[in-house]
N, C-alpha and C. Protein backbone atom coordinates (compact mmCIF):
# COMPACT_ATOMS: atom_id res chain seq x y z
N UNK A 1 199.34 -47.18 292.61
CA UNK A 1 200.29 -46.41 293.42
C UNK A 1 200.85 -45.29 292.57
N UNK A 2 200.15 -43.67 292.84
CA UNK A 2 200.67 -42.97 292.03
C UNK A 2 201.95 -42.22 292.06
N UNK A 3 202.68 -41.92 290.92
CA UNK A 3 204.61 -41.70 291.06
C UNK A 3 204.28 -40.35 291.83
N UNK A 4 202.94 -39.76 292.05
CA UNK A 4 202.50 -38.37 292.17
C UNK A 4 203.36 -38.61 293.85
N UNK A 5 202.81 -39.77 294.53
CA UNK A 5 202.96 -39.95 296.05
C UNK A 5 204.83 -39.68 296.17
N UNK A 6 205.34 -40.45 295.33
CA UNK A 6 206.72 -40.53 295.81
C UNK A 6 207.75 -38.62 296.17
N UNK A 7 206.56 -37.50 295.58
CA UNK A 7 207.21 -36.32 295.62
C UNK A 7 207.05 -35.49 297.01
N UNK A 8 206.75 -36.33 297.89
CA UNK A 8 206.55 -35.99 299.34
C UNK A 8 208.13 -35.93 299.87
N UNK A 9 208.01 -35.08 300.47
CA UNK A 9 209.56 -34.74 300.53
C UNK A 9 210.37 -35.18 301.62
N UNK A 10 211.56 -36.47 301.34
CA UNK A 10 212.46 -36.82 302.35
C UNK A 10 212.72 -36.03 303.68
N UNK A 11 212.37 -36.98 304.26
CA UNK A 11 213.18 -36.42 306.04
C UNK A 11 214.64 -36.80 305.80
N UNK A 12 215.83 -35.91 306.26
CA UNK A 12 217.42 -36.50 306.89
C UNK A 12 217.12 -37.51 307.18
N UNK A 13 218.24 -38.24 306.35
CA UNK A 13 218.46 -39.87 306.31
C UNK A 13 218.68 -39.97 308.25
N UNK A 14 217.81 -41.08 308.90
CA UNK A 14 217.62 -41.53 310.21
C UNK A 14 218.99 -41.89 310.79
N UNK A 15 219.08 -41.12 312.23
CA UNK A 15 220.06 -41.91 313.26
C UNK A 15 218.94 -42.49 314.24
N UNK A 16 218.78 -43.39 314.87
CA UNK A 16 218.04 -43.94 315.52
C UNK A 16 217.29 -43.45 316.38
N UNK A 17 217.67 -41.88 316.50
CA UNK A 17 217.24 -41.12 317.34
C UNK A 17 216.09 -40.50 316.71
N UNK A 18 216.27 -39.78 315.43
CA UNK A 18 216.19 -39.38 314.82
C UNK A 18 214.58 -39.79 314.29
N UNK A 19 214.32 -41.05 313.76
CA UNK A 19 213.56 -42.09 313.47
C UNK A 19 212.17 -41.36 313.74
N UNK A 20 211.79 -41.17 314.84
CA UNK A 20 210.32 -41.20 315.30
C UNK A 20 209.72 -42.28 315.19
N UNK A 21 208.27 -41.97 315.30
CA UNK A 21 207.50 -43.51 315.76
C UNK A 21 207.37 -44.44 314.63
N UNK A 22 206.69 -43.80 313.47
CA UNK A 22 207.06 -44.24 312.02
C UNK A 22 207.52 -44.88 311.98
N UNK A 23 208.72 -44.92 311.67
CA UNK A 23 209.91 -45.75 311.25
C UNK A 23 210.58 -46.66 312.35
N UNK A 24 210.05 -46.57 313.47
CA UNK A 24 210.64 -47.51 314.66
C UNK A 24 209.40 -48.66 315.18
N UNK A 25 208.78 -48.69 313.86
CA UNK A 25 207.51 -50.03 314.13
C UNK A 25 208.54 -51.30 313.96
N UNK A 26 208.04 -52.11 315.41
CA UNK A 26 208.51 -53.27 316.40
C UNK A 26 208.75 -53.94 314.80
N UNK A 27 209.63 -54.70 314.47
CA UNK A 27 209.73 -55.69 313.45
C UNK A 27 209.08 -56.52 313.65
N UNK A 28 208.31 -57.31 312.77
CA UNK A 28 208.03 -58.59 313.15
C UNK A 28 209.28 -59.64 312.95
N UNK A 29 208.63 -60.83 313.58
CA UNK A 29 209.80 -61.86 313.80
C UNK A 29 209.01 -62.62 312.52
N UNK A 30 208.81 -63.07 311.84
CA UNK A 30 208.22 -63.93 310.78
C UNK A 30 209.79 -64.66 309.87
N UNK A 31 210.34 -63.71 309.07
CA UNK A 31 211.51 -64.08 308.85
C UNK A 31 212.65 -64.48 308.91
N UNK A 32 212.72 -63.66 310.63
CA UNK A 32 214.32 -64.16 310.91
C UNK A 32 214.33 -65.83 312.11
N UNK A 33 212.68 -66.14 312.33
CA UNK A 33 212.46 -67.48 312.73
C UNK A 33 212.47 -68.07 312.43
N UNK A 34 212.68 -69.20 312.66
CA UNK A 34 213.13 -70.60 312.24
C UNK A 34 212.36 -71.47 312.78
N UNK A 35 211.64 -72.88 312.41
CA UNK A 35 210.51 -73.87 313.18
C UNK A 35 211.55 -74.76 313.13
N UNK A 36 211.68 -74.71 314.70
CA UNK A 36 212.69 -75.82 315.39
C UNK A 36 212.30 -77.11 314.75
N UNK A 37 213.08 -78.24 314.74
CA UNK A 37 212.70 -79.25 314.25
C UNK A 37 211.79 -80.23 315.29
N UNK A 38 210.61 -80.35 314.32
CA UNK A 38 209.96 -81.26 315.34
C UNK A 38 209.72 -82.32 316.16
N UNK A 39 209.36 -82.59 317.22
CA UNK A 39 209.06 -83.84 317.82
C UNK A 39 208.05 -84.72 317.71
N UNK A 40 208.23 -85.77 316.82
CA UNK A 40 206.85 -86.46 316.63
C UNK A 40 205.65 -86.00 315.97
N UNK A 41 206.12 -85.04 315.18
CA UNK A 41 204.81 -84.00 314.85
C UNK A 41 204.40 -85.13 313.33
N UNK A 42 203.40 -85.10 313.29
CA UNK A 42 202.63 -86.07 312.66
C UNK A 42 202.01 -84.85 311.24
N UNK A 43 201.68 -83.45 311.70
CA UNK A 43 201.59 -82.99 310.47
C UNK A 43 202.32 -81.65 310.14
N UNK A 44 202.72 -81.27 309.20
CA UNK A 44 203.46 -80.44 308.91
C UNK A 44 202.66 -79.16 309.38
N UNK A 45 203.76 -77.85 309.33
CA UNK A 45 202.77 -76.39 309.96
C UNK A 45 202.29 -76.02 308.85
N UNK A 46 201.51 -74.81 308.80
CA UNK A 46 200.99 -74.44 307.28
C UNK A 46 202.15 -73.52 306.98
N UNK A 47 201.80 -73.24 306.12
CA UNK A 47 202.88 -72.20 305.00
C UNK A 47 203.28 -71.20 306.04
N UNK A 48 204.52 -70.97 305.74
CA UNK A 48 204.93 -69.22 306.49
C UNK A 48 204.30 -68.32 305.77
N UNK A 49 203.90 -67.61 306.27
CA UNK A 49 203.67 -65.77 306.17
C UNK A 49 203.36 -65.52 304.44
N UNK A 50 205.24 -65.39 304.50
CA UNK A 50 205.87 -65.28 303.10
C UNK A 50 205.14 -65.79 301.83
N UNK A 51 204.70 -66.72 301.94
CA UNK A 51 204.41 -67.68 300.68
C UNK A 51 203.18 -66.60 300.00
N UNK A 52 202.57 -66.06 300.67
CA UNK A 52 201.29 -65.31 299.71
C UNK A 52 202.16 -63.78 299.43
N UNK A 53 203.45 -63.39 299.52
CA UNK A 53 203.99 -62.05 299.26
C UNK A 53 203.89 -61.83 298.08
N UNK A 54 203.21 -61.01 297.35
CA UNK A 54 203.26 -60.08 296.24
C UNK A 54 204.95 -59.96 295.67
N UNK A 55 204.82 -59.21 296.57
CA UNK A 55 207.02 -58.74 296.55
C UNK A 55 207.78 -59.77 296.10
N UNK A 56 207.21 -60.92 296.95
CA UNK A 56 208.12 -62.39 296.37
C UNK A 56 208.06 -62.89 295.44
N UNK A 57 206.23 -63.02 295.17
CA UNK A 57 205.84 -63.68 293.76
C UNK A 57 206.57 -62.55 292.40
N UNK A 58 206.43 -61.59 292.78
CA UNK A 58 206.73 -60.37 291.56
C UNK A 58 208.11 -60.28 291.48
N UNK A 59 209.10 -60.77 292.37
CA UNK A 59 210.31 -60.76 291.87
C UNK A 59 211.01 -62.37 291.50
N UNK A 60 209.88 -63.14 291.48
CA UNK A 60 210.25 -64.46 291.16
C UNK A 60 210.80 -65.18 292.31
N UNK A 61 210.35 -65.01 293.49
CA UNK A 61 211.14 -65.63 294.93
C UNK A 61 209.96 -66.63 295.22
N UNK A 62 210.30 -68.16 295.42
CA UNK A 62 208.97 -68.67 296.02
C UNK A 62 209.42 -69.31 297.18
N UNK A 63 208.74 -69.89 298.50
CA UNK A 63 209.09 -69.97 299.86
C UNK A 63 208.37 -71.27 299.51
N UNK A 64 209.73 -72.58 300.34
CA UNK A 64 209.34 -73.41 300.80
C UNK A 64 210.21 -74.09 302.29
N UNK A 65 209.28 -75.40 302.71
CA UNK A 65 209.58 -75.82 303.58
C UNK A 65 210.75 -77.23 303.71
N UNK A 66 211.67 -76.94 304.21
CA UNK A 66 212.64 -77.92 304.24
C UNK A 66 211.43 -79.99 304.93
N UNK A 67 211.70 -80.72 304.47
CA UNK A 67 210.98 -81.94 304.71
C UNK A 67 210.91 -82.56 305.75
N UNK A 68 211.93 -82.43 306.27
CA UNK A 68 212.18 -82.97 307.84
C UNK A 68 211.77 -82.08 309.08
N UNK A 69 212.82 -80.83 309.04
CA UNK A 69 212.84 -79.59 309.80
C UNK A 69 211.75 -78.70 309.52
N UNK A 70 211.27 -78.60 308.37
CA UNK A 70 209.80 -77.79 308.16
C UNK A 70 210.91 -76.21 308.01
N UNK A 71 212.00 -76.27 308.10
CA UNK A 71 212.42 -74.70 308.28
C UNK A 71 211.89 -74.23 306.64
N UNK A 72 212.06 -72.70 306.81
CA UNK A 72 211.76 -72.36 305.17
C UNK A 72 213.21 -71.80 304.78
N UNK A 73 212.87 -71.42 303.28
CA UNK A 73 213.69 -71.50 302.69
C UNK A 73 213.29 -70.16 301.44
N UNK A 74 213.94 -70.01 300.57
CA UNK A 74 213.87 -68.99 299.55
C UNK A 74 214.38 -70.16 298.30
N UNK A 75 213.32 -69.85 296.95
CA UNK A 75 214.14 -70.49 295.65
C UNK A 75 213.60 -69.59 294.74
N UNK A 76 214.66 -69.16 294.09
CA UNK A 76 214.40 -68.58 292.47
C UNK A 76 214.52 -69.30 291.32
N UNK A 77 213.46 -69.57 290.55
CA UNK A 77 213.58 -70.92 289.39
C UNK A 77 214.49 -70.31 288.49
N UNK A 78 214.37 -69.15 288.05
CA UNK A 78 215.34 -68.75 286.88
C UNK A 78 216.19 -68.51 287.13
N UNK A 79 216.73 -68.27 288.19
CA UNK A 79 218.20 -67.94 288.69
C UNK A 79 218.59 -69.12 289.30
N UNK A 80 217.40 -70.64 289.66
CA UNK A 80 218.50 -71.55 290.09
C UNK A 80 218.75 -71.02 291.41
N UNK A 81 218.53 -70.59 292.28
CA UNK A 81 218.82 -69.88 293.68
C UNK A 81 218.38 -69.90 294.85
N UNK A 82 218.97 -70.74 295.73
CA UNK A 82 218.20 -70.58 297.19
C UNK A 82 218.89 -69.60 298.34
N UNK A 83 218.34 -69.55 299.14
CA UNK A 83 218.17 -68.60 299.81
C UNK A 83 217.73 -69.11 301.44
N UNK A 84 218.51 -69.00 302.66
CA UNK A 84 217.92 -69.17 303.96
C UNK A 84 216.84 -68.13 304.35
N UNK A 85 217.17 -67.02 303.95
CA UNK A 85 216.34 -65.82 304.34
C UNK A 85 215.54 -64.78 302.97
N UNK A 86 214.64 -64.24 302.95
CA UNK A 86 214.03 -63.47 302.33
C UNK A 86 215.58 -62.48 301.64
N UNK A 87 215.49 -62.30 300.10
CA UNK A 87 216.43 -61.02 299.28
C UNK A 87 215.77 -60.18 300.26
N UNK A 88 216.20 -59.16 301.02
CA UNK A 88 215.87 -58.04 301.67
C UNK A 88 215.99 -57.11 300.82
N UNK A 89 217.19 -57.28 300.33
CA UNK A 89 217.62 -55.37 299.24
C UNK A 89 215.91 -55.47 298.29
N UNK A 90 216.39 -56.84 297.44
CA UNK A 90 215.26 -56.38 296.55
C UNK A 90 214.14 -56.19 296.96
N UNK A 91 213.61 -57.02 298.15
CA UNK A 91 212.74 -56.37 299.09
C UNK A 91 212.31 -54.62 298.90
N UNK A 92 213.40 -54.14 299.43
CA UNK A 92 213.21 -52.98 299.36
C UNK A 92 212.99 -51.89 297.91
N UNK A 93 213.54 -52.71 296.88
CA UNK A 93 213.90 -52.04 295.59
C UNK A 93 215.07 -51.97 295.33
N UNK A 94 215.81 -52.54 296.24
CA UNK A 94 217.52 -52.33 295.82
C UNK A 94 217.71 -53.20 295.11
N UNK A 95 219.52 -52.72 294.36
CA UNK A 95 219.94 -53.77 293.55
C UNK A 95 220.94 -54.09 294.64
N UNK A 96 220.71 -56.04 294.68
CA UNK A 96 221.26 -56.50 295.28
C UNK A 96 222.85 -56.69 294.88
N UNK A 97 223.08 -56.62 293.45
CA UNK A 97 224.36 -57.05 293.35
C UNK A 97 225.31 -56.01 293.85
N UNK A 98 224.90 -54.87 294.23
CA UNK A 98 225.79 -53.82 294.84
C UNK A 98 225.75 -54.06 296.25
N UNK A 99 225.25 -54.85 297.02
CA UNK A 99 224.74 -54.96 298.48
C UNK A 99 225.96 -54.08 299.18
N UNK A 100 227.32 -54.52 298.74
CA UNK A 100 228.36 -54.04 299.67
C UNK A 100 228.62 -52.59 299.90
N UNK A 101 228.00 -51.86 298.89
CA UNK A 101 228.03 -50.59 298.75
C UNK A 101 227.04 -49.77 299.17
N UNK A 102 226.04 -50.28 299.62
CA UNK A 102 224.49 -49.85 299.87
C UNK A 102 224.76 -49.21 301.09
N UNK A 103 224.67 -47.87 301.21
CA UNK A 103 224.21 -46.92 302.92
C UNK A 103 223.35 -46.76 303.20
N UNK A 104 223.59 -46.27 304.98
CA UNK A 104 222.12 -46.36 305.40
C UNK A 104 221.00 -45.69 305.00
N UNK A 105 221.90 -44.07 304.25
CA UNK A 105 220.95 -43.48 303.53
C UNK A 105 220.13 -43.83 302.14
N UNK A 106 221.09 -44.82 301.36
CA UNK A 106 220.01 -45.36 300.38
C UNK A 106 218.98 -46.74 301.15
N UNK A 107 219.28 -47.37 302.41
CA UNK A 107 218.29 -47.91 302.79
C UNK A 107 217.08 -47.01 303.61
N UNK A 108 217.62 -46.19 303.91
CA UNK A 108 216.18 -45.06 304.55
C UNK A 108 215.29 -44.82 303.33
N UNK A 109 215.86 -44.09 302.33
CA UNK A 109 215.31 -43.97 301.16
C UNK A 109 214.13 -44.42 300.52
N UNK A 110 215.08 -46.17 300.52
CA UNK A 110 213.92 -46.98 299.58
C UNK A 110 212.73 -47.29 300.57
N UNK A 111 213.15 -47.36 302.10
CA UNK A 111 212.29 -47.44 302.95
C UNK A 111 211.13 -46.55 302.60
N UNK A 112 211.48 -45.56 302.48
CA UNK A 112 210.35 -44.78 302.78
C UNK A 112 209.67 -44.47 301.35
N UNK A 113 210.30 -45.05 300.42
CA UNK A 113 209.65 -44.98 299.34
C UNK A 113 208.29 -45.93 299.47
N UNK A 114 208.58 -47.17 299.94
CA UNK A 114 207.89 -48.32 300.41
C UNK A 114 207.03 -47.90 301.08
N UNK A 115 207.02 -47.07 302.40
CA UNK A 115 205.93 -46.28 303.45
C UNK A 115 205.11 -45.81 302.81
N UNK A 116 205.62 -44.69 301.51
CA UNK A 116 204.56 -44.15 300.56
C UNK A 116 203.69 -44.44 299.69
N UNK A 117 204.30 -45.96 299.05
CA UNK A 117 203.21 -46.52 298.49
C UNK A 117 202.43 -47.64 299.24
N UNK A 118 202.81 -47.66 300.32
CA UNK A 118 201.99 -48.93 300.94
C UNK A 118 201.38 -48.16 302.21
N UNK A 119 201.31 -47.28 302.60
CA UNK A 119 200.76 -46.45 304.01
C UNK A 119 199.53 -45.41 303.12
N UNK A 120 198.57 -45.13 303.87
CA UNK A 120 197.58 -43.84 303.77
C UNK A 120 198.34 -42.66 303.76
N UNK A 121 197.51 -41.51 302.85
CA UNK A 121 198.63 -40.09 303.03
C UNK A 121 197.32 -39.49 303.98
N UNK A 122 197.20 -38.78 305.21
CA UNK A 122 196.66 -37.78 305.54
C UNK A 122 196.45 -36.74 305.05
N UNK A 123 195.15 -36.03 305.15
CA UNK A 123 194.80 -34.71 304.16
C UNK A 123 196.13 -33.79 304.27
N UNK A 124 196.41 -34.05 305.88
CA UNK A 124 197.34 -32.47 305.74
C UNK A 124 198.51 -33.13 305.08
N UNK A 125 198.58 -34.13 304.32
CA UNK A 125 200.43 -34.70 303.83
C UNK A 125 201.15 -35.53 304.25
N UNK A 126 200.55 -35.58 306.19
CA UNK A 126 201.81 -36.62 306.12
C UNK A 126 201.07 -37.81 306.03
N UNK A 127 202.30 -38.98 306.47
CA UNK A 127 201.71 -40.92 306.04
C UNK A 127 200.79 -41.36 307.55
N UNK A 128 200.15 -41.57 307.01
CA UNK A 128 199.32 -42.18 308.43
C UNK A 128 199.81 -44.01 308.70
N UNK A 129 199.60 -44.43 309.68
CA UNK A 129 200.18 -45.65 310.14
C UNK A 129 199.09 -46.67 309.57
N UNK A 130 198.04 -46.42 308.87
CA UNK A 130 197.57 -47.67 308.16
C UNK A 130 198.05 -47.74 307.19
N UNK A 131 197.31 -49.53 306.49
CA UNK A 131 197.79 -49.63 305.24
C UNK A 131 196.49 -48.99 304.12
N UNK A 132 197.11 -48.74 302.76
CA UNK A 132 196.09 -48.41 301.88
C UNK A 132 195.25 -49.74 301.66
N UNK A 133 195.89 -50.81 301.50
CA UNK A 133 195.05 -51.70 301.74
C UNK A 133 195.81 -52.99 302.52
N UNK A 134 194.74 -53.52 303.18
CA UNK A 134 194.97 -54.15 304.48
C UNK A 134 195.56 -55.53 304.38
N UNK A 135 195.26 -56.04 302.34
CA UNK A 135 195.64 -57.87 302.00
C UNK A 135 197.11 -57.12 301.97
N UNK A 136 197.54 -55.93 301.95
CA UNK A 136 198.96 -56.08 301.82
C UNK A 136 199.47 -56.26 303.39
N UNK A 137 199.00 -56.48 304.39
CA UNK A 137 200.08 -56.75 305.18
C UNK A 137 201.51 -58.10 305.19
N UNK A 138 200.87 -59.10 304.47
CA UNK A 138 202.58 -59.96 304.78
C UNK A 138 203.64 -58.94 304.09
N UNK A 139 203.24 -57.79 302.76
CA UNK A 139 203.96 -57.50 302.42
C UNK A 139 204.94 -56.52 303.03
N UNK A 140 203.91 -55.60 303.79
CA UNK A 140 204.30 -54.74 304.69
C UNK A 140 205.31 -55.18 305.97
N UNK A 141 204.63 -56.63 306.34
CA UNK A 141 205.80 -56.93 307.47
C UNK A 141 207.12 -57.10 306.79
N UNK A 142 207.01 -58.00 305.80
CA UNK A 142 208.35 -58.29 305.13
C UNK A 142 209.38 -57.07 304.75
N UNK A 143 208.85 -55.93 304.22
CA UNK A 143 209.21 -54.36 304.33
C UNK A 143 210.01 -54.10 305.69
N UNK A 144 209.42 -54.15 306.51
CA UNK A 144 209.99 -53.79 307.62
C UNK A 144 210.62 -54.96 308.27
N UNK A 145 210.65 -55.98 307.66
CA UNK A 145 211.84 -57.05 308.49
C UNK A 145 213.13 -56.60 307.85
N UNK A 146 213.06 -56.28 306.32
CA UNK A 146 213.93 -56.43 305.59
C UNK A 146 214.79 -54.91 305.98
N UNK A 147 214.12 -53.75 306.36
CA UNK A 147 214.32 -52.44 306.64
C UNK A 147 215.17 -52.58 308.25
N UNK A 148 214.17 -53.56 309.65
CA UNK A 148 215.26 -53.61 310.46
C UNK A 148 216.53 -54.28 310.46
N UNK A 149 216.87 -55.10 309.32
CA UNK A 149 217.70 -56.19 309.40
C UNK A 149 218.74 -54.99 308.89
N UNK A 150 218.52 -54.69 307.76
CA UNK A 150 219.52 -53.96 307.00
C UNK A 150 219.78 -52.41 307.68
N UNK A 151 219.43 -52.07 308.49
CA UNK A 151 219.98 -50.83 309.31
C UNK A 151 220.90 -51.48 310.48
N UNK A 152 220.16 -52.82 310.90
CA UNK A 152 221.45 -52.88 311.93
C UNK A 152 222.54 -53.71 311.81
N UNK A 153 223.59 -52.88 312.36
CA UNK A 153 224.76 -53.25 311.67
C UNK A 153 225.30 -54.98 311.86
N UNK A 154 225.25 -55.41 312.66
CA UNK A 154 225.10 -56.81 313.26
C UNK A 154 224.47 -57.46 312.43
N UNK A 155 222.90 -57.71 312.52
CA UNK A 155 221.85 -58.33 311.59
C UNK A 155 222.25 -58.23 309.86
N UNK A 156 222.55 -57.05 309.52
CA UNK A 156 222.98 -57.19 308.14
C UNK A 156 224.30 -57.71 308.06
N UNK A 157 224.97 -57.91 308.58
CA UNK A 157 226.66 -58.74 308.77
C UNK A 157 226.02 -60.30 308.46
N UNK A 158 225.28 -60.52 309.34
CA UNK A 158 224.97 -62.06 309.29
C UNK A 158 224.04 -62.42 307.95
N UNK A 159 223.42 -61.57 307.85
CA UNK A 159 222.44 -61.77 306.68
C UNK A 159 223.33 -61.82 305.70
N UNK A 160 224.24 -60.97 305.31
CA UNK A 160 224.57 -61.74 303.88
C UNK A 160 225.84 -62.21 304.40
N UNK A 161 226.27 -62.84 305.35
CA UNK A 161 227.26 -63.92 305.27
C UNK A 161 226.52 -64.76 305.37
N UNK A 162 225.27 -65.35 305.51
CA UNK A 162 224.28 -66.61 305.48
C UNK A 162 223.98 -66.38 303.95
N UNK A 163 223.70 -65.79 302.98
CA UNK A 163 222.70 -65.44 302.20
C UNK A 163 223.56 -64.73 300.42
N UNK A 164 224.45 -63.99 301.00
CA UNK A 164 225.22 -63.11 299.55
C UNK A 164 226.62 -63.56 299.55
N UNK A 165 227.19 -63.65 300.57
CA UNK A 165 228.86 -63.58 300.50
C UNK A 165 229.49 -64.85 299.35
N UNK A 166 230.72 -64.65 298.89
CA UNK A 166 230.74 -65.94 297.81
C UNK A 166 230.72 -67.35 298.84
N UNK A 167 231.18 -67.44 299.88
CA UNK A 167 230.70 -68.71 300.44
C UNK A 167 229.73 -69.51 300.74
N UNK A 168 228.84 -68.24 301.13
CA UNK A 168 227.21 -68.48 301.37
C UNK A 168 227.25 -69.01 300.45
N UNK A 169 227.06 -68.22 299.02
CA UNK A 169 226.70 -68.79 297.59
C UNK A 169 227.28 -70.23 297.69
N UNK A 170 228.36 -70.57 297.65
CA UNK A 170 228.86 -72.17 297.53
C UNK A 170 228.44 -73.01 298.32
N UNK A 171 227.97 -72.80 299.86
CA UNK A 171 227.46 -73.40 300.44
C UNK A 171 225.65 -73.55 299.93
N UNK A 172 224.99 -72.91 299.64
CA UNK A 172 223.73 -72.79 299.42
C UNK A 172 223.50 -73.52 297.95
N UNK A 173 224.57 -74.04 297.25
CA UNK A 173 224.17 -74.60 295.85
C UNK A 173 223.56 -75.39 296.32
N UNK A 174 223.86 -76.33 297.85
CA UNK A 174 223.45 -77.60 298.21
C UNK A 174 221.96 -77.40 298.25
N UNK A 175 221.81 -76.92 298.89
CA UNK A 175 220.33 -76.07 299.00
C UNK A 175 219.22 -76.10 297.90
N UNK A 176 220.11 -75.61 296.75
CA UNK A 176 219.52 -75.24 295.54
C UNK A 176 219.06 -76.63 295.08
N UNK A 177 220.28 -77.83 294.99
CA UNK A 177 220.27 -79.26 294.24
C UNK A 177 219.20 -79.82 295.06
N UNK A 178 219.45 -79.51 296.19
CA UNK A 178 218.40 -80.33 297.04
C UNK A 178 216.68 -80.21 296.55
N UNK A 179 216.44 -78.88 296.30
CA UNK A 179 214.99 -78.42 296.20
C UNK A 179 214.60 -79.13 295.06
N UNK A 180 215.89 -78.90 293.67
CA UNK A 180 215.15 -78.91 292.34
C UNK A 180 215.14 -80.96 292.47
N UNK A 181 216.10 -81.73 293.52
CA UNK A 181 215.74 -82.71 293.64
C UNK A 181 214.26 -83.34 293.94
N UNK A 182 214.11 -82.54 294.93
CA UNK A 182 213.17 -82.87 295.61
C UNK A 182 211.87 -82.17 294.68
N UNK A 183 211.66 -81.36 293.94
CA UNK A 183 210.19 -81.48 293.08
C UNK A 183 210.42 -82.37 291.88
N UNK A 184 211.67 -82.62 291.20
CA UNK A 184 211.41 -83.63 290.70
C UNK A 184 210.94 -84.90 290.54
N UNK A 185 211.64 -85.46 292.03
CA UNK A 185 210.47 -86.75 293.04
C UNK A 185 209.09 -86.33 293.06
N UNK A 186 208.95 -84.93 293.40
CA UNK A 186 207.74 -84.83 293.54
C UNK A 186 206.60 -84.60 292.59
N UNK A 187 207.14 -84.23 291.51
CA UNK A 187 206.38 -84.72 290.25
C UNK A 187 206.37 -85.40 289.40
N UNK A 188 207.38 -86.27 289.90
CA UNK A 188 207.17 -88.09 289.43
C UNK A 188 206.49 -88.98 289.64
N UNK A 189 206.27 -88.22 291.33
CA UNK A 189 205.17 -88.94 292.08
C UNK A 189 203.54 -88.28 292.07
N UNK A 190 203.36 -87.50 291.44
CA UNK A 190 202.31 -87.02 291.03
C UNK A 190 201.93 -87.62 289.62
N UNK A 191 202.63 -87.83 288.98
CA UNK A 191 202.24 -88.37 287.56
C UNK A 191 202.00 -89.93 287.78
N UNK A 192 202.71 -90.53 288.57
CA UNK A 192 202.70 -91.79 289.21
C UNK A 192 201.02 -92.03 289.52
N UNK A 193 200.86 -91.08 290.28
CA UNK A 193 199.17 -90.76 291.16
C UNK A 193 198.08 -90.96 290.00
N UNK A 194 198.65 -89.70 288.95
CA UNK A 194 197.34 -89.58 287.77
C UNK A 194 197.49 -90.63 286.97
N UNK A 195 198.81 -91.82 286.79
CA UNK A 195 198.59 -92.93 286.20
C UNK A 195 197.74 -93.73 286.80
N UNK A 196 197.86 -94.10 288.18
CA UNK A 196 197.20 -94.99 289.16
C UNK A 196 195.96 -94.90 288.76
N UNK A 197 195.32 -93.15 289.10
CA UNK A 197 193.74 -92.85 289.21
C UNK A 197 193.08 -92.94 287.72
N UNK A 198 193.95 -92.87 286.70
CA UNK A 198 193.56 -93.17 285.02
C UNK A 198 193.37 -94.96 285.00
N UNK A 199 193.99 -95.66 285.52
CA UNK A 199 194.28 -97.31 285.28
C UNK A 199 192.66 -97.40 286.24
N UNK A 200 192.75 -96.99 287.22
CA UNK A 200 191.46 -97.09 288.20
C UNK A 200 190.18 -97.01 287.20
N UNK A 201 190.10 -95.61 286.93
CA UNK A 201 189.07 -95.06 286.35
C UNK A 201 188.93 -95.89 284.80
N UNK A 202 189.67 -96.39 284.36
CA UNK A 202 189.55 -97.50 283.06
C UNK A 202 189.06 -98.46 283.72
N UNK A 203 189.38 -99.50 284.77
CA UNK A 203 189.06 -100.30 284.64
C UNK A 203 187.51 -100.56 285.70
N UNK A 204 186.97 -99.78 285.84
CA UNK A 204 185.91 -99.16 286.57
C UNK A 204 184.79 -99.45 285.47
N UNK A 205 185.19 -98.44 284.47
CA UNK A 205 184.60 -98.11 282.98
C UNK A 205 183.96 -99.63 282.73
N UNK A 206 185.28 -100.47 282.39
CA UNK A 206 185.75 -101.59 282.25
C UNK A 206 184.15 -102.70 282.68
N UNK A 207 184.11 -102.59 284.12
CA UNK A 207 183.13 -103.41 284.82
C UNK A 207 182.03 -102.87 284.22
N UNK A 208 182.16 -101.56 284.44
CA UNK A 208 180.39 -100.94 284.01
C UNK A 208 179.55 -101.62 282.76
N UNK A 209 180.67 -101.71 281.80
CA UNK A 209 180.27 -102.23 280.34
C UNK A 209 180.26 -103.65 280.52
């Protein structure tokens, strides 16, 4: 992605009117859904969307599924951090710890910084509506979930009172204890497994001789 692309020159930061077709692609719903809790469901769904994101893996975000409810979730190992919903800012390139200060014009911005390296340029200059390449779409949706959430004024209210506000934070430690609980079981019980299949495989040996 060359820095050459980013010197294409800003449109006036968007009023909704303003926007054109570009920038008013339908959000996907991937993120801000939730998998109701199931009835009798005997096997779990596969991974959300999210889990193969570039964006996520590269900023250290990994997506899992709550055990019961299957809902997902956000965890950062080095920060210790969960999350109900996808970091959107950093999503975009923002720094999140300023979230409260962030306008719509620095979210148009990084938006479209994002358009430029992830969209085709047309000979004559402007961005054409494909991608440069096509394995990036979860990343691209996630771009634009994170782009409609944070323009509207509503959706970004809730998002970081679920997600940034200091309560969220206190409420979500639970979150956090819960996860790093739960792979610890879960790689207790994996080592448990490779003891089992080692005792097996000895005493297998065992008969042969």
């Amino acid at each position: 992605r060359s820095p050459a692309l980013f010197q294409h020159r800003l449109p006036a930061p968007p009023a909704s009117a303003t926007m054109g077709k570009k920038a008013q692609e339908k959000a996907p719903d991937a993120v801000l859904e939730e998998v109701p809790e199931p009835d009798g469901l005997q096997e779990p769904p596969p991974p959300p969307p999210e889990a193969t994101s570039s964006i996520l893996r590269d900023l250290g975000w990994e997506v899992f599924q709550m055990p019961s409810t299957y809902r997902k979730y956000f965890y950062h190992r080095r920060r210790r951090e969960a999350r109900v919903q996808a970091p959107y800012y950093e999503v975009l390139g923002l720094q999140e710890c300023d979230f409260a200060k962030v306008t719509k014009e620095n979210i148009w911005k990084a938006f479209f910084a994002r358009r430029t390296a992830y969209k085709r340029m047309e000979p004559e200059g402007s961005l054409s509506e494909e991608l440069k390449d096509e394995a990036d779409r979860v990343d691209w949706d996630l771009i634009m979930e994170a782009y409609h959430v944070l323009t509207d004024h509503q959706a970004r209210a809730e998002y970081e009172s679920r997600n940034l506000l200091p309560h969220a934070k206190e409420q979500l430690v639970g979150l956090s204890l819960m996860h790093e609980r739960r792979m610890r079981e879960e790689e207790l019980r994996a080592k448990e497994r490779e003891a089992a299949a080692a005792k097996l495989a000895a005493e297998a040996a065992q008969v042969q001789t």
